[in-house]
N, C-alpha and C. Protein backbone atom coordinates (compact mmCIF):
# COMPACT_ATOMS: atom_id res chain seq x y z
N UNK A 1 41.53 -1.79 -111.52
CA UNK A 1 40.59 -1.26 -112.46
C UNK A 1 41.18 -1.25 -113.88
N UNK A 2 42.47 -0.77 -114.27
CA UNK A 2 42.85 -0.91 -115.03
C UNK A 2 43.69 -1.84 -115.90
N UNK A 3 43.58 -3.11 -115.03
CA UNK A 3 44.09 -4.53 -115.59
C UNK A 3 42.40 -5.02 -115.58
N UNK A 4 41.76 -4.56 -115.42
CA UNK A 4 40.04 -5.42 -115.76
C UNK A 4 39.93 -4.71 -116.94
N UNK A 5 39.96 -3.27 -117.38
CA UNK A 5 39.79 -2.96 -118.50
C UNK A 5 40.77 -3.42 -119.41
N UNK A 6 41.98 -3.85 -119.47
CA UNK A 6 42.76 -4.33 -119.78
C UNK A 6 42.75 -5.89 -120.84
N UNK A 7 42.03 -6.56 -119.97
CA UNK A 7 41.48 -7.83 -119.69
C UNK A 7 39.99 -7.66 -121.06
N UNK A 8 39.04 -7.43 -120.63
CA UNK A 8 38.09 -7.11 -120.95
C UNK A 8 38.14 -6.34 -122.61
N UNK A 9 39.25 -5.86 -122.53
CA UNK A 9 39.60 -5.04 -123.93
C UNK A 9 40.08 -6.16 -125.17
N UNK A 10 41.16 -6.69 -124.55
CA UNK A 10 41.31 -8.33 -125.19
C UNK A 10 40.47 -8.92 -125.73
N UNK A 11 39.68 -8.83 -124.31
CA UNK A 11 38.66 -10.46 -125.01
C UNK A 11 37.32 -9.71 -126.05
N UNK A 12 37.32 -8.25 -126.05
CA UNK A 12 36.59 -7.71 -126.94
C UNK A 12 37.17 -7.91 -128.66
N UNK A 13 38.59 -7.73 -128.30
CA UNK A 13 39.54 -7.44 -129.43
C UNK A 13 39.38 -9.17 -130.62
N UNK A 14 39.55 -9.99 -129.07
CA UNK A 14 39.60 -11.69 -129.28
C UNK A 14 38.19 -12.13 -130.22
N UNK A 15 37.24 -11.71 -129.46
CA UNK A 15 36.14 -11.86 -130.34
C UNK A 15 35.79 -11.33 -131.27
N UNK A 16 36.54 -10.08 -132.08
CA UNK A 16 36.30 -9.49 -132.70
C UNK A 16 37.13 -10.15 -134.12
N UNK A 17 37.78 -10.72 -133.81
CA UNK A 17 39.11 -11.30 -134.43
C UNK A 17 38.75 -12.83 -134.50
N UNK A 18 38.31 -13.27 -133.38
CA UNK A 18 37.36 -14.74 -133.95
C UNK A 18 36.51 -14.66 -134.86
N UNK A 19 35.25 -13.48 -134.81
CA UNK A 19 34.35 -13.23 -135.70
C UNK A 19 35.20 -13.46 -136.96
N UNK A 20 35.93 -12.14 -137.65
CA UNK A 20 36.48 -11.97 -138.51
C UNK A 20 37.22 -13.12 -139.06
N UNK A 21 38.18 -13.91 -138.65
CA UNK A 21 38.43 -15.07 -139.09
C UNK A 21 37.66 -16.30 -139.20
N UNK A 22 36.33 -16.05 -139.16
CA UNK A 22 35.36 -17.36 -139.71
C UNK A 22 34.81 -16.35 -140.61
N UNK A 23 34.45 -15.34 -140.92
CA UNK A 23 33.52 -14.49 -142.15
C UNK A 23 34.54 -14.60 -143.28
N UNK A 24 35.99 -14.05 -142.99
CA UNK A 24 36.95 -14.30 -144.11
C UNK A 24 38.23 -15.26 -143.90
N UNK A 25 37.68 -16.32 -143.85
CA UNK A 25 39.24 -17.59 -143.39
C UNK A 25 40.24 -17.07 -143.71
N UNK A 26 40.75 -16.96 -142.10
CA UNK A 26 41.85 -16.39 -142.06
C UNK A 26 42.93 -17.50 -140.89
N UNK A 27 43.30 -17.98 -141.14
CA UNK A 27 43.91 -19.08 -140.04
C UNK A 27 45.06 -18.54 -139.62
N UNK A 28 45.69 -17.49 -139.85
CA UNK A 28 46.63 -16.89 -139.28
C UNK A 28 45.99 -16.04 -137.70
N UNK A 29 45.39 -15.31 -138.69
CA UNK A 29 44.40 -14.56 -138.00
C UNK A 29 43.70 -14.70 -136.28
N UNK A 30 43.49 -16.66 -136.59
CA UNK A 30 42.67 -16.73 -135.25
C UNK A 30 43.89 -17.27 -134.79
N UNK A 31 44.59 -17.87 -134.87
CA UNK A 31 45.46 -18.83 -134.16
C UNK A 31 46.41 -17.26 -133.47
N UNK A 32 46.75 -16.21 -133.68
CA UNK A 32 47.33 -15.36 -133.04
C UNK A 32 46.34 -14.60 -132.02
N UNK A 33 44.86 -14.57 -132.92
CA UNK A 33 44.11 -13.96 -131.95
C UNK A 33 43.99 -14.88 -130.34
N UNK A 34 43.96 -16.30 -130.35
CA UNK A 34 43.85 -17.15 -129.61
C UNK A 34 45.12 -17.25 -128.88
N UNK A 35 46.12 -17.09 -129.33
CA UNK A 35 47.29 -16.79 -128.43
C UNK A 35 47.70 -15.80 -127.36
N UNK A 36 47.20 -14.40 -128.56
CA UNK A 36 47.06 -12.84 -127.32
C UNK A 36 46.57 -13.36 -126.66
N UNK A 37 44.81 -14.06 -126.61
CA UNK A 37 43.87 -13.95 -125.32
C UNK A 37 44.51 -14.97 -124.44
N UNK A 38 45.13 -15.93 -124.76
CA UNK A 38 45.81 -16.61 -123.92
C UNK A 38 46.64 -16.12 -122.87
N UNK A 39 47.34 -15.51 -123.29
CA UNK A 39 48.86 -14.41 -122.46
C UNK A 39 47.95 -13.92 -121.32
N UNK A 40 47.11 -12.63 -122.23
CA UNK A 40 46.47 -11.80 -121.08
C UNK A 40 45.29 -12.75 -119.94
N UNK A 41 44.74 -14.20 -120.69
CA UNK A 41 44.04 -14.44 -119.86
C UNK A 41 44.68 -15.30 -118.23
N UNK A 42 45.55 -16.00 -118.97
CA UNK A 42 46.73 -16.60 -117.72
C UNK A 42 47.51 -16.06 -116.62
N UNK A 43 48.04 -14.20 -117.47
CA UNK A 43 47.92 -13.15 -116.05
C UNK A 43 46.98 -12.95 -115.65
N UNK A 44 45.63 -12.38 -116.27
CA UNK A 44 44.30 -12.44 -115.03
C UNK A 44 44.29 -13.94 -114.18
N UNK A 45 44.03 -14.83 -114.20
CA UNK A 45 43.71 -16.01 -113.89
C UNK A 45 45.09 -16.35 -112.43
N UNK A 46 46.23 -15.72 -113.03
CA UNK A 46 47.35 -16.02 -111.72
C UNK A 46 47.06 -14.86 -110.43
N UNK A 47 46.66 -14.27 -110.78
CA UNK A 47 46.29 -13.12 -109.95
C UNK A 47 44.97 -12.74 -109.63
N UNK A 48 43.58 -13.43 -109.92
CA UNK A 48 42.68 -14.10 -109.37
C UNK A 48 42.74 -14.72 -108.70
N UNK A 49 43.36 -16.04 -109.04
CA UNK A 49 43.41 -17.07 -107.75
C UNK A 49 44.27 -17.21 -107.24
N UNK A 50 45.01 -16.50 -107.11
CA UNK A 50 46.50 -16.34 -106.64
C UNK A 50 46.17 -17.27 -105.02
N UNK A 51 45.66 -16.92 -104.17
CA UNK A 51 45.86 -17.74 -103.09
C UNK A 51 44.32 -18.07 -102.80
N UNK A 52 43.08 -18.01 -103.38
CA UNK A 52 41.84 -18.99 -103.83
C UNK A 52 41.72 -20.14 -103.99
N UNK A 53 40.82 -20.88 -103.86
CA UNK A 53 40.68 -22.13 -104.49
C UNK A 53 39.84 -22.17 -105.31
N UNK A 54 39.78 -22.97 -106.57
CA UNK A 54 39.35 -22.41 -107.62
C UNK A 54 38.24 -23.36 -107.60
N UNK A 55 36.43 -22.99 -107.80
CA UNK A 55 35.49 -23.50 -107.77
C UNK A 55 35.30 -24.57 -108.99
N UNK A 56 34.72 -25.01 -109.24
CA UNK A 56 34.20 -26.37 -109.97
C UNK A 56 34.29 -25.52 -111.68
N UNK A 57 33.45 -25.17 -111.81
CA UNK A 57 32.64 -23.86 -113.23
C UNK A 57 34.49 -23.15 -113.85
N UNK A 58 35.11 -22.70 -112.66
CA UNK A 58 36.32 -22.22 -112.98
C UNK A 58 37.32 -22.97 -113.45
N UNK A 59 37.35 -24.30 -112.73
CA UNK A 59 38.45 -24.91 -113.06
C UNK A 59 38.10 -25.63 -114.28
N UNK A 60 37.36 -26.24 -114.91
CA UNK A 60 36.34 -26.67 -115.93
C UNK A 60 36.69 -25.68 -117.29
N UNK A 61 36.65 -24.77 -116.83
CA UNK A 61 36.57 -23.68 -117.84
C UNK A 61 38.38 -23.23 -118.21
N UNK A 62 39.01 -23.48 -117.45
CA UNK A 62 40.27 -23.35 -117.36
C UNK A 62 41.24 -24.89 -118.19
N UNK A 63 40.68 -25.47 -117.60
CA UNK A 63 40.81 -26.91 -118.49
C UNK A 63 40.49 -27.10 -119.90
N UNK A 64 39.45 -26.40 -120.05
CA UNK A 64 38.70 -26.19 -121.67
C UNK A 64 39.38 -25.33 -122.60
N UNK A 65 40.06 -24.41 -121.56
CA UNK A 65 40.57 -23.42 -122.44
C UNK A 65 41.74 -23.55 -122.69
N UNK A 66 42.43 -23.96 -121.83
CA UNK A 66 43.82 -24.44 -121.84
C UNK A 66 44.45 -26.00 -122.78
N UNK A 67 43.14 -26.51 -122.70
CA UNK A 67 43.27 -27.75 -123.84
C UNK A 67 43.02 -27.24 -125.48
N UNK A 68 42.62 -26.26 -125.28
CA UNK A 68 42.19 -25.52 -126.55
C UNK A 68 43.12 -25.09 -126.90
N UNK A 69 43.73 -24.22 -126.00
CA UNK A 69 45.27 -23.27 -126.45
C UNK A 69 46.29 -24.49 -126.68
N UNK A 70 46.66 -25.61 -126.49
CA UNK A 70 47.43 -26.27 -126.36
C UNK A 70 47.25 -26.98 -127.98
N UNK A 71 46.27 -27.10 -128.01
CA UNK A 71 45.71 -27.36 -129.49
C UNK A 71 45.83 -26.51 -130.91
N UNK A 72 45.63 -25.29 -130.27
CA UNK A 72 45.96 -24.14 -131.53
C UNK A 72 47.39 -24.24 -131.56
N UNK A 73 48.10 -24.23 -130.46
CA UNK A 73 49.58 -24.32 -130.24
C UNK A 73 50.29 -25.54 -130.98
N UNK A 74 49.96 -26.62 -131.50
CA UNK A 74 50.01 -27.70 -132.09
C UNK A 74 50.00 -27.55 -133.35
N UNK A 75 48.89 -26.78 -133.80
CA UNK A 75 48.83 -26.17 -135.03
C UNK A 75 49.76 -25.41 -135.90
N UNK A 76 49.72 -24.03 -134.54
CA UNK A 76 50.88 -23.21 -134.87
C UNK A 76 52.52 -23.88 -135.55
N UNK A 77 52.33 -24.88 -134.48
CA UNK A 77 53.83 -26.05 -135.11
C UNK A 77 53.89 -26.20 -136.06
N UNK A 78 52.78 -27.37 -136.57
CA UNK A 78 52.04 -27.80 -137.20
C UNK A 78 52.21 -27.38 -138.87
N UNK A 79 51.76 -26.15 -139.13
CA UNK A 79 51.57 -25.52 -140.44
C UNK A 79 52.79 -25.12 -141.00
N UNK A 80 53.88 -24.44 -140.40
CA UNK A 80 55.28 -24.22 -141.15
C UNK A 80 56.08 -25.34 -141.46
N UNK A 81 55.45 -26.44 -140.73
CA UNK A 81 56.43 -27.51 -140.59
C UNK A 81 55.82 -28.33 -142.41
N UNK A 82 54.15 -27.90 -142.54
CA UNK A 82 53.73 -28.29 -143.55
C UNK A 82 54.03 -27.52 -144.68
N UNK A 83 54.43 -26.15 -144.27
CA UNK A 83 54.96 -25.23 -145.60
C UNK A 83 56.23 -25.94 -146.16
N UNK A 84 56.76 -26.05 -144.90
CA UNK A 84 58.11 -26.28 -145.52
C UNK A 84 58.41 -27.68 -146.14
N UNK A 85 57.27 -28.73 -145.87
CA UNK A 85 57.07 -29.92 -146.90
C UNK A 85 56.93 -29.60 -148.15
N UNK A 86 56.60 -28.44 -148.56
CA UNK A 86 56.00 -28.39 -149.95
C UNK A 86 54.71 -28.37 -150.07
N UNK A 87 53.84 -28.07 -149.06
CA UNK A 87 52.38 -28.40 -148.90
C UNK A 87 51.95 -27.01 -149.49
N UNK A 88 51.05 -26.44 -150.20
CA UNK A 88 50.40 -25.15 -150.45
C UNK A 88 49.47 -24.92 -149.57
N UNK A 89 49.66 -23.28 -149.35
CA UNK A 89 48.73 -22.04 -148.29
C UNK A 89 48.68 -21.20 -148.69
N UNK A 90 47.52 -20.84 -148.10
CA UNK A 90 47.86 -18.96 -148.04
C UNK A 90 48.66 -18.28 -148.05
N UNK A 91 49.02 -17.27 -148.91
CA UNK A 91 50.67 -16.31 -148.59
C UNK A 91 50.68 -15.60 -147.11
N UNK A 92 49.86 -15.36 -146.55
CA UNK A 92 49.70 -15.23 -145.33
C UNK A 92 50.23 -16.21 -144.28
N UNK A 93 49.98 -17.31 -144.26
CA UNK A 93 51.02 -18.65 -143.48
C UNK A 93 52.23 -18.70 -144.23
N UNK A 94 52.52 -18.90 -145.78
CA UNK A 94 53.83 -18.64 -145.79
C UNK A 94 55.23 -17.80 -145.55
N UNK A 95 54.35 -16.30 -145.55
CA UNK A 95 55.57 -15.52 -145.13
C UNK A 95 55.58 -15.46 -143.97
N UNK A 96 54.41 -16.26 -142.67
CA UNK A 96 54.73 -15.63 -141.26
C UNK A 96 55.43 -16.98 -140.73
N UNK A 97 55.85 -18.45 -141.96
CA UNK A 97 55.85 -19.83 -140.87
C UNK A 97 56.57 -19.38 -139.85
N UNK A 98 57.73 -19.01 -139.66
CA UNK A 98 58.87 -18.97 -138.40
C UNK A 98 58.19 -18.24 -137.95
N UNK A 99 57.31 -16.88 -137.78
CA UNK A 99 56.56 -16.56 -136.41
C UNK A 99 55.20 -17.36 -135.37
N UNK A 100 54.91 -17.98 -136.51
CA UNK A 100 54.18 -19.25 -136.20
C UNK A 100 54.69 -20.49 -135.29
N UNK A 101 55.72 -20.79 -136.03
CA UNK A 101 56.55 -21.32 -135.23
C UNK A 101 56.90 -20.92 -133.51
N UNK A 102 57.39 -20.08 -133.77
CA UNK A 102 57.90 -19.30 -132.55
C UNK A 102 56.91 -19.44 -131.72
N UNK A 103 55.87 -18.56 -132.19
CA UNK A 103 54.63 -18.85 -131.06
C UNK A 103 53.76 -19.82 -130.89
N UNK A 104 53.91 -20.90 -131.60
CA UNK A 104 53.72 -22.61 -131.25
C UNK A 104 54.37 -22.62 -130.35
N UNK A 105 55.53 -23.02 -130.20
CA UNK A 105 56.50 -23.59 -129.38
C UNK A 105 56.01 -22.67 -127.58
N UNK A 106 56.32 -21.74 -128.11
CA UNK A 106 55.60 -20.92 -126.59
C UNK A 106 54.24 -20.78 -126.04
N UNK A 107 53.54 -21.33 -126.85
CA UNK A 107 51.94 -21.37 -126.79
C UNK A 107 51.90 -22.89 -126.20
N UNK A 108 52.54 -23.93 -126.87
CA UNK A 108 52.73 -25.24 -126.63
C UNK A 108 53.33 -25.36 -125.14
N UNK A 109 54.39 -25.10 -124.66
CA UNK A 109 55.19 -24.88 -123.54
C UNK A 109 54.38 -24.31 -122.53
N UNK A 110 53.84 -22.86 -122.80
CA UNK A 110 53.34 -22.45 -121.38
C UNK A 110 51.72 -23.48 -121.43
N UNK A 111 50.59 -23.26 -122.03
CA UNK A 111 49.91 -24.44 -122.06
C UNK A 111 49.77 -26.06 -120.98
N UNK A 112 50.84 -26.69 -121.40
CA UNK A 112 51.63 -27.91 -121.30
C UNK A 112 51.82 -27.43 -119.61
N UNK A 113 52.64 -26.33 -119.14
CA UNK A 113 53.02 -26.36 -117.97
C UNK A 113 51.59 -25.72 -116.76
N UNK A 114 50.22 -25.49 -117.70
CA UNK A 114 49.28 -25.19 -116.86
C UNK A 114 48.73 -25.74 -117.06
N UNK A 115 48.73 -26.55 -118.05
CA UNK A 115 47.57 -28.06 -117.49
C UNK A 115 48.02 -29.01 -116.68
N UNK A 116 49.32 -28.87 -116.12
CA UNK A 116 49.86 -29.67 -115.24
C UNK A 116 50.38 -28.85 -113.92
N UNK A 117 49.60 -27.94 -113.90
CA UNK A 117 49.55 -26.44 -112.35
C UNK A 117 47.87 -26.98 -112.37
N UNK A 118 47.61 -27.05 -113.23
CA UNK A 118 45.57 -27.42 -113.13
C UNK A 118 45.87 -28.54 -112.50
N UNK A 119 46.63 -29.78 -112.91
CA UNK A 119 46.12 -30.80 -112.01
C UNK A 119 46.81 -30.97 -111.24
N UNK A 120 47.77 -30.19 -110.76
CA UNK A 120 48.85 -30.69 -109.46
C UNK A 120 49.14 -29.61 -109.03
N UNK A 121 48.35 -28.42 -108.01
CA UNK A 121 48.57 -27.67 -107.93
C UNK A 121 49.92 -26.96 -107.52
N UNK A 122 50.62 -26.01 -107.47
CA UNK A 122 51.76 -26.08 -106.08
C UNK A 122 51.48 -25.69 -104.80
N UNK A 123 51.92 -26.13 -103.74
CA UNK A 123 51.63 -26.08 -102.51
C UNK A 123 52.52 -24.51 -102.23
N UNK A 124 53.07 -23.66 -102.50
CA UNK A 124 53.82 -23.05 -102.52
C UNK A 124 52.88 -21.79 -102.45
N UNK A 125 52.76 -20.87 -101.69
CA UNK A 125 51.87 -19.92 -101.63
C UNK A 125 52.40 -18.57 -102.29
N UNK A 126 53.93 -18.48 -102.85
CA UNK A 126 54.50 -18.08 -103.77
C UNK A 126 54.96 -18.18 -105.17
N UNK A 127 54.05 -18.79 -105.14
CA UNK A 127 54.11 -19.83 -106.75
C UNK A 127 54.19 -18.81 -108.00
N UNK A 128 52.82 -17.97 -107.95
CA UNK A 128 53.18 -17.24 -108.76
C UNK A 128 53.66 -16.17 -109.08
């Protein structure tokens, strides 16, 4: 009960924080908001299907989202690597590049290793 409210609180928080970063462009903003919901959604999701098989609608949706995160995660790279060209931003991306960074690289990584648990599952009934 209290990892569903948990869950559910996120993705309130997530959308609240998507909203807000398209009313006032904020690209810091969503790319972290899209990361939290990531974390918390990958523990719900391991412990859902923990020993399930995951229906058509689910896995679809897991694929979508996970190609998505893998994408913001690219970004995250992406933008400090452009600060530090000399490219101009927001003071907001400039003073956070190295946390950006940071959570590229780990957004990129875990991502990367569940779109390849999506298509090859483990046979291992202790997997996660």
């Amino acid at each position: 009960m209290a990892g569903q409210l948990y869950v559910g609180s996120i993705t309130a928080v997530t959308a609240t924080s998507l909203y807000l970063s398209i009313v006032r462009p904020n690209m810091f903003l969503l790319l972290i908001s899209i990361f939290s919901f990531y974390l918390t959604w990958s523990g719900f999701r391991a412990i859902h299907w923990k020993n399930k098989p995951m229906g058509t609608i689910p896995y679809i949706f897991n694929l979508v989202l996970t190609g998505a995160v893998a994408l913001s995660g690219l970004a995250m790279i992406g933008l400090p690597v452009a600060v530090w060209s000399g490219m101009e931003f927001p003071s907001v991306i400039s003073r956070f590049d190295t946390v950006l960074l940071a959570f590229g690289l780990i957004n990129t990584t875990m991502s990367a290793f569940d779109l390849i648990n999506l298509y090859r599952p483990a046979h291992n009934s202790k997997f996660w």
